[in-house]
C-alpha atoms as a PDB file:
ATOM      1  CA  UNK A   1     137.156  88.465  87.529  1.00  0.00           C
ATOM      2  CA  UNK A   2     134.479  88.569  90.096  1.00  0.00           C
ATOM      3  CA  UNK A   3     134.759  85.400  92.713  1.00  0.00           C
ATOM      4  CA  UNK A   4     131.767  83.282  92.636  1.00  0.00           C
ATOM      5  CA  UNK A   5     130.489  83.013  96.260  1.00  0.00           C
ATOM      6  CA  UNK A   6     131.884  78.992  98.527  1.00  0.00           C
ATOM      7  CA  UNK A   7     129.146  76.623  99.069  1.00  0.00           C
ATOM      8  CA  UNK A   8     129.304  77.125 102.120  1.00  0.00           C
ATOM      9  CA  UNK A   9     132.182  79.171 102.946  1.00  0.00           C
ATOM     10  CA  UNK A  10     134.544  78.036 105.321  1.00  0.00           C
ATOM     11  CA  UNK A  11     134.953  80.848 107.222  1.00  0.00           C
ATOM     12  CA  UNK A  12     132.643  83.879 107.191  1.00  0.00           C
ATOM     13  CA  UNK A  13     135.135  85.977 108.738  1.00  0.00           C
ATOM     14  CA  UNK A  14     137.388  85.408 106.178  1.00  0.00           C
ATOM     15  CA  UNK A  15     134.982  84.973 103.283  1.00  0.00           C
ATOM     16  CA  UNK A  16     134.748  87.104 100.160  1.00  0.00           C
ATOM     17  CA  UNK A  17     132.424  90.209 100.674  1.00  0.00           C
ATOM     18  CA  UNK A  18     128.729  88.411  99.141  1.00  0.00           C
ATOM     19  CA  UNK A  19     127.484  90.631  96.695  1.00  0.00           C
ATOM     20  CA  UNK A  20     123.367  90.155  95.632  1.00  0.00           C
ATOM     21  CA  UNK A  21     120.954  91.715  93.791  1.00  0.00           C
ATOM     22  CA  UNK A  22     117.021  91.832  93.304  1.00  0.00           C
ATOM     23  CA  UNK A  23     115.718  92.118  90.221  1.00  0.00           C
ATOM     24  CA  UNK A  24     112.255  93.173  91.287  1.00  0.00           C
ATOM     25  CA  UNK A  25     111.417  95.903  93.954  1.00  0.00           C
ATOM     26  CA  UNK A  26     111.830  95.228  97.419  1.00  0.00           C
ATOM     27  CA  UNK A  27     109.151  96.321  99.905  1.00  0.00           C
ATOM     28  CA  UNK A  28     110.757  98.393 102.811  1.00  0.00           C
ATOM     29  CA  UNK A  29     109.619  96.254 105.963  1.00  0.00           C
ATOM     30  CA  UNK A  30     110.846  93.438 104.022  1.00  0.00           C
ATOM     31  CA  UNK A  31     114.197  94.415 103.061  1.00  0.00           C
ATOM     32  CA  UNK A  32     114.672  95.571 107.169  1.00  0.00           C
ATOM     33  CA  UNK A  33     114.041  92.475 108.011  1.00  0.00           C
ATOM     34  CA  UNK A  34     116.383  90.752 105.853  1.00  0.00           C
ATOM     35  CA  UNK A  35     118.965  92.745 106.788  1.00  0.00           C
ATOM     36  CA  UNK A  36     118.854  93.168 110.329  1.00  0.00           C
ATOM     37  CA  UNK A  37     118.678  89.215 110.377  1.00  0.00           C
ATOM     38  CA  UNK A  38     121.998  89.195 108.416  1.00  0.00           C
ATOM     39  CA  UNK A  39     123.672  91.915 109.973  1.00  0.00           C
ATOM     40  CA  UNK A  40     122.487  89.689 113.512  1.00  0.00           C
ATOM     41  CA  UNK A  41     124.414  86.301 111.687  1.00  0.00           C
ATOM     42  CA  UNK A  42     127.228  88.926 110.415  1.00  0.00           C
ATOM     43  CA  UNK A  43     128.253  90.084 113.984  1.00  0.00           C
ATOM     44  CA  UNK A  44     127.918  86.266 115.551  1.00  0.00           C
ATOM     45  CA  UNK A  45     130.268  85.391 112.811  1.00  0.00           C
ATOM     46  CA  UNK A  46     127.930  82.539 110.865  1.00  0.00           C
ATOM     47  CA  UNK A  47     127.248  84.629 107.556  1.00  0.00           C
ATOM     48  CA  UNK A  48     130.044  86.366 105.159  1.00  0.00           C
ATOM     49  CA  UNK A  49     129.597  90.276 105.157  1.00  0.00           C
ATOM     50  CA  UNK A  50     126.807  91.280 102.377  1.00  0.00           C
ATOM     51  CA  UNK A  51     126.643  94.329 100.135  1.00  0.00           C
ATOM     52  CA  UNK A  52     122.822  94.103  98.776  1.00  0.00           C
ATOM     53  CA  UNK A  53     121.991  95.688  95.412  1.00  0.00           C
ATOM     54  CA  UNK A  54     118.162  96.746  95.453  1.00  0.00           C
ATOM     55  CA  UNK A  55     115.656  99.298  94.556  1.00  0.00           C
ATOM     56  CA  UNK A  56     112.659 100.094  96.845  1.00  0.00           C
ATOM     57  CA  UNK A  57     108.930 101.358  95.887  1.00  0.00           C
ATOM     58  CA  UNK A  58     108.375 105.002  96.219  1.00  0.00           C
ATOM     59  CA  UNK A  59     108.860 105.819  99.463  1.00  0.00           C
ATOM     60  CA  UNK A  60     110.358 108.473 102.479  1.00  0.00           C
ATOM     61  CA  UNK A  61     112.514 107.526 105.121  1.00  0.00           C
ATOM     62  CA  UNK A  62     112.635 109.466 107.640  1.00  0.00           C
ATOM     63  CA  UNK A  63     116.467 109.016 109.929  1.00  0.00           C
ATOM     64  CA  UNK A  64     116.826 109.805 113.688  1.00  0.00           C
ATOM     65  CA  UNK A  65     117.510 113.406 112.998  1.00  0.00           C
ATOM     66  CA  UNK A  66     114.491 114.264 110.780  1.00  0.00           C
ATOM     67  CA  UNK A  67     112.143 116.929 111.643  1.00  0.00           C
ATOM     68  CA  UNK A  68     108.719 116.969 111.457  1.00  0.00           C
ATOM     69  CA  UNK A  69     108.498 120.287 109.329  1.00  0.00           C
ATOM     70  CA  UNK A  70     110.939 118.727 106.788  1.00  0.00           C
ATOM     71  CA  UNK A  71     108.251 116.226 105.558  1.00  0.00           C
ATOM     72  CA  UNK A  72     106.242 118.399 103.050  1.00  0.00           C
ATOM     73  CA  UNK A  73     103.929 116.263 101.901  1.00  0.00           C
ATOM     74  CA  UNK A  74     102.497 113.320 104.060  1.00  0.00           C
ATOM     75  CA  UNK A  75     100.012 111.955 102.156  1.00  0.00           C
ATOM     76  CA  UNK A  76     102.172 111.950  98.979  1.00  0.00           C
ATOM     77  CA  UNK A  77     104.035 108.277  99.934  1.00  0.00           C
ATOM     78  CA  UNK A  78     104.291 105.769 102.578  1.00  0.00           C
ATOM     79  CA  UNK A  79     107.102 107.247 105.359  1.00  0.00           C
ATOM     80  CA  UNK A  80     108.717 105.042 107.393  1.00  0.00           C
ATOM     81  CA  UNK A  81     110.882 105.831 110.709  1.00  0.00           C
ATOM     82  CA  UNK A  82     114.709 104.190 110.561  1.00  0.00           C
ATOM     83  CA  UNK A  83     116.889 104.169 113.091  1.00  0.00           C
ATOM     84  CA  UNK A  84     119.542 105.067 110.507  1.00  0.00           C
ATOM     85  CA  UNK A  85     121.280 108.467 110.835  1.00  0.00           C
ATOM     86  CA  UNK A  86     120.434 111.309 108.925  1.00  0.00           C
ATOM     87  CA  UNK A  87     116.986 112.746 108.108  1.00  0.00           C
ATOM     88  CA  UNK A  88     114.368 112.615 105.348  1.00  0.00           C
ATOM     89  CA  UNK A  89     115.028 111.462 102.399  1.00  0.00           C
ATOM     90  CA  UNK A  90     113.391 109.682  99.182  1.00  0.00           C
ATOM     91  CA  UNK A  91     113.578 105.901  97.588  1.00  0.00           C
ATOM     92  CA  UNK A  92     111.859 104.112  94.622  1.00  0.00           C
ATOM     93  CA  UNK A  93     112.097 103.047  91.368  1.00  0.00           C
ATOM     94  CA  UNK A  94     115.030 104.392  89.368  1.00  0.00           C
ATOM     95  CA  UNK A  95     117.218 104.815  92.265  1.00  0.00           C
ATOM     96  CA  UNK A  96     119.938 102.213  93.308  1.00  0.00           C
ATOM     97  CA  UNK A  97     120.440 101.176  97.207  1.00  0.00           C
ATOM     98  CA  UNK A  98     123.165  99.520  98.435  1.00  0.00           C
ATOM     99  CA  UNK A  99     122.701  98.146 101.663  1.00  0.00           C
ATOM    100  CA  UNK A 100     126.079  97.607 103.245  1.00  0.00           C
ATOM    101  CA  UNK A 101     126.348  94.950 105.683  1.00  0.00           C
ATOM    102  CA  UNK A 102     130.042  95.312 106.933  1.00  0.00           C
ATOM    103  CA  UNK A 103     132.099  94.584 109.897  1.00  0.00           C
ATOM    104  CA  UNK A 104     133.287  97.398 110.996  1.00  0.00           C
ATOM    105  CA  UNK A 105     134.538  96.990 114.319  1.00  0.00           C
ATOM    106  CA  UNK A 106     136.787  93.940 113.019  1.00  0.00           C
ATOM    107  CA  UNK A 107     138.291  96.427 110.290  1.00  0.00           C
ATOM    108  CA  UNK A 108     139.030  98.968 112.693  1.00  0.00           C
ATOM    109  CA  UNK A 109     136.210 100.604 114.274  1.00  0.00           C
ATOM    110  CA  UNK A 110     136.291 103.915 113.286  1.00  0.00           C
ATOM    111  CA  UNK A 111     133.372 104.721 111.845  1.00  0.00           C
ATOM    112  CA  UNK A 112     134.308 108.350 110.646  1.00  0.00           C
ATOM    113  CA  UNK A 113     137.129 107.040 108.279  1.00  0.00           C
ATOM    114  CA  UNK A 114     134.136 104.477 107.088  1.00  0.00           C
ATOM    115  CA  UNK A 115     131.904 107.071 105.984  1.00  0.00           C
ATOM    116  CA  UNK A 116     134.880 108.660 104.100  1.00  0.00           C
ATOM    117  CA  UNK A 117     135.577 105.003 102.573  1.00  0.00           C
ATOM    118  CA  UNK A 118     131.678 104.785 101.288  1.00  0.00           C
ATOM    119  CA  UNK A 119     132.061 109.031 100.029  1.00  0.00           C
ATOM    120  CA  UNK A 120     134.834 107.518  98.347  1.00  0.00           C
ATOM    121  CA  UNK A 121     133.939 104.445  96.772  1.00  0.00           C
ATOM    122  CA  UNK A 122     130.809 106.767  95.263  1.00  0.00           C
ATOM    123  CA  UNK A 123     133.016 109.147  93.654  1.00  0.00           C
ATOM    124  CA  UNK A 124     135.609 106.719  92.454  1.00  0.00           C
ATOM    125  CA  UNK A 125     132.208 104.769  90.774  1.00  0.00           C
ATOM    126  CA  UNK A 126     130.608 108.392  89.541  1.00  0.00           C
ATOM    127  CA  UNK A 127     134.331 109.416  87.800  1.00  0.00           C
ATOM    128  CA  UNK A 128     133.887 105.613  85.946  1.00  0.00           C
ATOM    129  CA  UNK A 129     130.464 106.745  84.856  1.00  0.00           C
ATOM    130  CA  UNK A 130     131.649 110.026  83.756  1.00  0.00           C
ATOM    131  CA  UNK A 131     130.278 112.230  86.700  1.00  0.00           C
ATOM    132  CA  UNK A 132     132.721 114.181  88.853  1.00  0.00           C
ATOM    133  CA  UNK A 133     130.908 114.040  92.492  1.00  0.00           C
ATOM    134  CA  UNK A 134     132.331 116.001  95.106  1.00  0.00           C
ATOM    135  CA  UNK A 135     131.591 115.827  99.187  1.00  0.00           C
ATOM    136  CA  UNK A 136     131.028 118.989 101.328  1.00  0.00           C
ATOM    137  CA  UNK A 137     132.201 119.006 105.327  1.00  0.00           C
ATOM    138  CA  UNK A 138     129.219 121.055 105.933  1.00  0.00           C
ATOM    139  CA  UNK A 139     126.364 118.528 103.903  1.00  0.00           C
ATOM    140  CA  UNK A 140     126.303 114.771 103.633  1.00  0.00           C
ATOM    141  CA  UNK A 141     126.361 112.848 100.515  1.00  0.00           C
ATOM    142  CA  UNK A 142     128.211 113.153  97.217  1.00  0.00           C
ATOM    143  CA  UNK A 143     127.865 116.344  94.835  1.00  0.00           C
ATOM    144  CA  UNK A 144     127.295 117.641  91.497  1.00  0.00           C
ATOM    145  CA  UNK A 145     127.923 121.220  90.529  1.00  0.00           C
ATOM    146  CA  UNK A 146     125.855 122.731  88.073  1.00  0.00           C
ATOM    147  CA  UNK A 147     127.112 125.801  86.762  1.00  0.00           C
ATOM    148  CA  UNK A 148     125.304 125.805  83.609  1.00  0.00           C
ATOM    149  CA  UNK A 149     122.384 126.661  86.316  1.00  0.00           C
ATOM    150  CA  UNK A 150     123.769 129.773  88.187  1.00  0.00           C
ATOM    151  CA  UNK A 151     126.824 130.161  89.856  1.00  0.00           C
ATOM    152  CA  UNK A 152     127.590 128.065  93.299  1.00  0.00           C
ATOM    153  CA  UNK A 153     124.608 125.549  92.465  1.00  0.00           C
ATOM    154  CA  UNK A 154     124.867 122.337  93.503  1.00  0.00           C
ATOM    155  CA  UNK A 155     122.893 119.212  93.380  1.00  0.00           C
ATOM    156  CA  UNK A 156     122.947 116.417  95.447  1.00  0.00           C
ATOM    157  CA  UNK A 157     123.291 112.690  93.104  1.00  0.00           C
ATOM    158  CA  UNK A 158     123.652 110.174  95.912  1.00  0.00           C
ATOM    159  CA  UNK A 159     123.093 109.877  99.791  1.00  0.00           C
ATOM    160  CA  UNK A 160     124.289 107.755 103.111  1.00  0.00           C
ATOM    161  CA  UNK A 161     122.584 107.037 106.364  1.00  0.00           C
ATOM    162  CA  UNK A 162     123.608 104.193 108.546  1.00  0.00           C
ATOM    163  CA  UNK A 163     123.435 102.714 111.792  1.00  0.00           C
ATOM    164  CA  UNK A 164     125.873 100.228 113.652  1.00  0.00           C
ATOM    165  CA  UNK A 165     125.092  97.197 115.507  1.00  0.00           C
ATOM    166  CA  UNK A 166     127.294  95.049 117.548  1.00  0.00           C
ATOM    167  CA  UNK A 167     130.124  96.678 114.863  1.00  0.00           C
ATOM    168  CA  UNK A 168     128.288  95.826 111.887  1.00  0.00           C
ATOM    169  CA  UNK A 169     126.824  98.403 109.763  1.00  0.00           C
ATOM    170  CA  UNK A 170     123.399  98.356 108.583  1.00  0.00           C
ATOM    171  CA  UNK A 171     121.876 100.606 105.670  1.00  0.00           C
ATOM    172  CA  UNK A 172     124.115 102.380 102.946  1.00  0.00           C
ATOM    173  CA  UNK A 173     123.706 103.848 100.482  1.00  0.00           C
ATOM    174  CA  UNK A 174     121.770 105.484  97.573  1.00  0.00           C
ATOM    175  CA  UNK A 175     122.749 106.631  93.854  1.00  0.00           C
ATOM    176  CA  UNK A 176     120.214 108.058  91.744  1.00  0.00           C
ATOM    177  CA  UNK A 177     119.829 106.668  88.254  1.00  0.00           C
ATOM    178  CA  UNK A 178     116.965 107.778  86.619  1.00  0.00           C
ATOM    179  CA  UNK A 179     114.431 108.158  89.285  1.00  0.00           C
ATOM    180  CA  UNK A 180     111.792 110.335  89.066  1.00  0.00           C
ATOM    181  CA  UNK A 181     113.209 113.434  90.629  1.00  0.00           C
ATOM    182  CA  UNK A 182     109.467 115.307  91.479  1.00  0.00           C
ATOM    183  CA  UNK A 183     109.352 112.894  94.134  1.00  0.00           C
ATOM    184  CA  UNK A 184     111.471 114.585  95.937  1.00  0.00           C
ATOM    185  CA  UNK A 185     109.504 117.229  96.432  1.00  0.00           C
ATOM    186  CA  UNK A 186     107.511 115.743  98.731  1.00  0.00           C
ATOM    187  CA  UNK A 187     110.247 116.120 101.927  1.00  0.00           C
ATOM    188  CA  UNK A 188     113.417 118.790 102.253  1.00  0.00           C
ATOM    189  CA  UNK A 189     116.440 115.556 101.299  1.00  0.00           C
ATOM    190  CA  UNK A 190     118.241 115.153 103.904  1.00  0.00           C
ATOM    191  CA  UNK A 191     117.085 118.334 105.445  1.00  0.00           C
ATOM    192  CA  UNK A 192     119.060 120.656 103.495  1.00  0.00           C
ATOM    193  CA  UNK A 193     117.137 123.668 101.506  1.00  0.00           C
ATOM    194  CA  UNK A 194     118.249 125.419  99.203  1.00  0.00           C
ATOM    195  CA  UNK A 195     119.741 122.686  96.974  1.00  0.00           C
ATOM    196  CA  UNK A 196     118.407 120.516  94.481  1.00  0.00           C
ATOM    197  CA  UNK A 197     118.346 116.577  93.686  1.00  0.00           C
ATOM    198  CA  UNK A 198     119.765 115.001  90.451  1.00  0.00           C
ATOM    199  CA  UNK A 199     120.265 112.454  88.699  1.00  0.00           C
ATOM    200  CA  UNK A 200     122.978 110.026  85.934  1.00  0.00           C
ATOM    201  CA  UNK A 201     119.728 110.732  83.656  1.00  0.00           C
ATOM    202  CA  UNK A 202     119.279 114.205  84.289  1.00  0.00           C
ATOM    203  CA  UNK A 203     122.852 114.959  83.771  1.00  0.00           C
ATOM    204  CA  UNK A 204     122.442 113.458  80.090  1.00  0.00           C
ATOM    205  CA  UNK A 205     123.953 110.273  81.320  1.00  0.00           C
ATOM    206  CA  UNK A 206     121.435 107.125  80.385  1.00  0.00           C
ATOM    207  CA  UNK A 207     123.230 104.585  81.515  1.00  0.00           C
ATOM    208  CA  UNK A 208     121.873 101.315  82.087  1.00  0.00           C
ATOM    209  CA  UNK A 209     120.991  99.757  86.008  1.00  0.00           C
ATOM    210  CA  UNK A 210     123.331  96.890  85.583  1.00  0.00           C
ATOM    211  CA  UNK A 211     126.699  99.508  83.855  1.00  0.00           C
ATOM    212  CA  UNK A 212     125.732 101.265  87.225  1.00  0.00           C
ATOM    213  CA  UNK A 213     126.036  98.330  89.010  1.00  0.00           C
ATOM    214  CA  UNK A 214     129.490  97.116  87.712  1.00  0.00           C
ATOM    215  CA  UNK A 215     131.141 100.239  88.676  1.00  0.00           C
ATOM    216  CA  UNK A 216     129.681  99.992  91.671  1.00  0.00           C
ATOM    217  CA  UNK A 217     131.363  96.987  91.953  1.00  0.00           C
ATOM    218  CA  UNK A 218     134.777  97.338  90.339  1.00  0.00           C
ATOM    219  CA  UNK A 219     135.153 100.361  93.253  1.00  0.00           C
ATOM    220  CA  UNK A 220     134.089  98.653  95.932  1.00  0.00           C
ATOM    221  CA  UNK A 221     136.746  95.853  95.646  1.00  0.00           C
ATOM    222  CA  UNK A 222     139.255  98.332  94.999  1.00  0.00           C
ATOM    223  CA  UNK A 223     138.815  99.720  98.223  1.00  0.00           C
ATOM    224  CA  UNK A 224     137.002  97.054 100.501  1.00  0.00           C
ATOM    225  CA  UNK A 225     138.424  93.890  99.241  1.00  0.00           C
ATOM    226  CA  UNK A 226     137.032  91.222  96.879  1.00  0.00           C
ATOM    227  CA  UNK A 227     133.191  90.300  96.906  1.00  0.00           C
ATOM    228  CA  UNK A 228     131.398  86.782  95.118  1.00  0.00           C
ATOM    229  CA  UNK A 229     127.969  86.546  93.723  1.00  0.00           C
ATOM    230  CA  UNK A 230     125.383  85.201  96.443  1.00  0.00           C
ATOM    231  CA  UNK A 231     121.542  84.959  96.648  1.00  0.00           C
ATOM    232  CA  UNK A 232     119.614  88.543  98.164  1.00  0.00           C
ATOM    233  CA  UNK A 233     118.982  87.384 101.829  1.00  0.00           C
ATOM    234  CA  UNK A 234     116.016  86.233 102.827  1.00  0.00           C
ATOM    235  CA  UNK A 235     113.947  87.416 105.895  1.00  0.00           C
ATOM    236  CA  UNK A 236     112.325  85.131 108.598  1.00  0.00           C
ATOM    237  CA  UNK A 237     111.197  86.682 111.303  1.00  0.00           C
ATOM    238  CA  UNK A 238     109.251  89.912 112.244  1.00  0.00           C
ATOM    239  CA  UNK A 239     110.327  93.237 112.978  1.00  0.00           C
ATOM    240  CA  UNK A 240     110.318  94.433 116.012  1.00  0.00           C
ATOM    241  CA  UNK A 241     111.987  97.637 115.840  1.00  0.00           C
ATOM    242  CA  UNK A 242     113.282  99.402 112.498  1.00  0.00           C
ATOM    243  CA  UNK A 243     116.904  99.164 112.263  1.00  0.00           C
END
């Protein structure tokens, strides 16, 4: 059973993992904001480590390794710079983002083997939902294949980008749900051509937002350590540079 989250803990550092989620879109400046402040209160060691459920209004994103060429279709939504890794890719309705606000230095540091951890705790939640995602050394993310649409075809169902500060990790991920996938076709995801985008709906899987969410959740414990329910964070000040 899920832990409900101390009023107020007594130590963050030792805290459960908070676990919130909107229930309403969350503008992109907004949700920086929110969670550069907490990542800030993370690292100082005031505020429990956060994993924030969310989904954003159609928009691009475009990471620190995003090319200008890759972005196909300016006009189409609002794109944002992030100092996240990775390059272009898609959000908005349909789609479920995980922001995961972690310490990473204090459980070890190695960012690498953190990155395999998140790959992980996607496919371990996919295999619950009756997907079988796979990773690829050469692309980033979590994969489908589609053989009933040619041999070798492939189609990428979730993504990661992230960014440390002071040791704590800002960003996540993203799983699609039931998004609208011709929204992709504004950018090249991720900057890889030649593959496509799907989805739990496309693949004939309707499940619900919150059956997504408690597998998210049953994996992530498994493999992070236990998490209690807690409020979204709240933003107060501006931002100054996108994290």
């Amino acid at each position: 059973m899920h832990q409900r989250a101390p009023e107020p803990p007594s130590d963050p550092k030792t805290a459960p993992i908070a676990w919130a989620k909107s229930s309403t879109p969350i503008d992109y400046l907004d949700g920086v904001r929110a969670m550069q402040e907490r990542a800030a209160a993370i690292a100082a060691g005031t505020q429990p480590e956060l994993v924030w459920l969310l989904e954003h209004p159609p928009l691009y994103t475009a990471g620190t390794s995003s090319r200008p060429d890759e972005l196909l279709r300016a006009d189409r939504f609002p794109v944002f710079q992030t100092g996240r890794g990775g390059r272009l890719t898609y959000h908005g309705p349909g789609q479920r983002v995980a922001y995961v606000m972690l310490d990473v230095k204090r459980r070890g540091g190695d960012v690498r083997a953190f990155v395999a951890s998140l790959e992980a705790w996607l496919i371990a939640s996919l295999a619950g939902l009756g997907v079988v995602g796979e990773t690829r050394a050469e692309r980033i993310g979590v994969w489908v294949p589609r053989p009933e649409k040619g041999a070798g075809v492939e189609e990428k169902i979730a993504a990661l980008g992230l960014r440390l500060s002071k040791g704590v990790s800002l960003h996540g991920i993203s799983l699609n749900v039931g998004p609208d996938l011709s929204h992709y076709d504004g950018i090249v995801p991720c900057g890889i051509a030649g593959h496509g985008v799907t989805s739990l709906a496309d693949l004939g899987l309707g499940h619900a937002m919150e059956v997504v969410d408690n597998a998210l959740r049953t994996h992530f414990e498994r493999r992070f350590g236990p998490t209690a329910d807690a409020a979204p964070p709240y933003a107060t000040s501006r931002v100054t540079a996108l994290a």
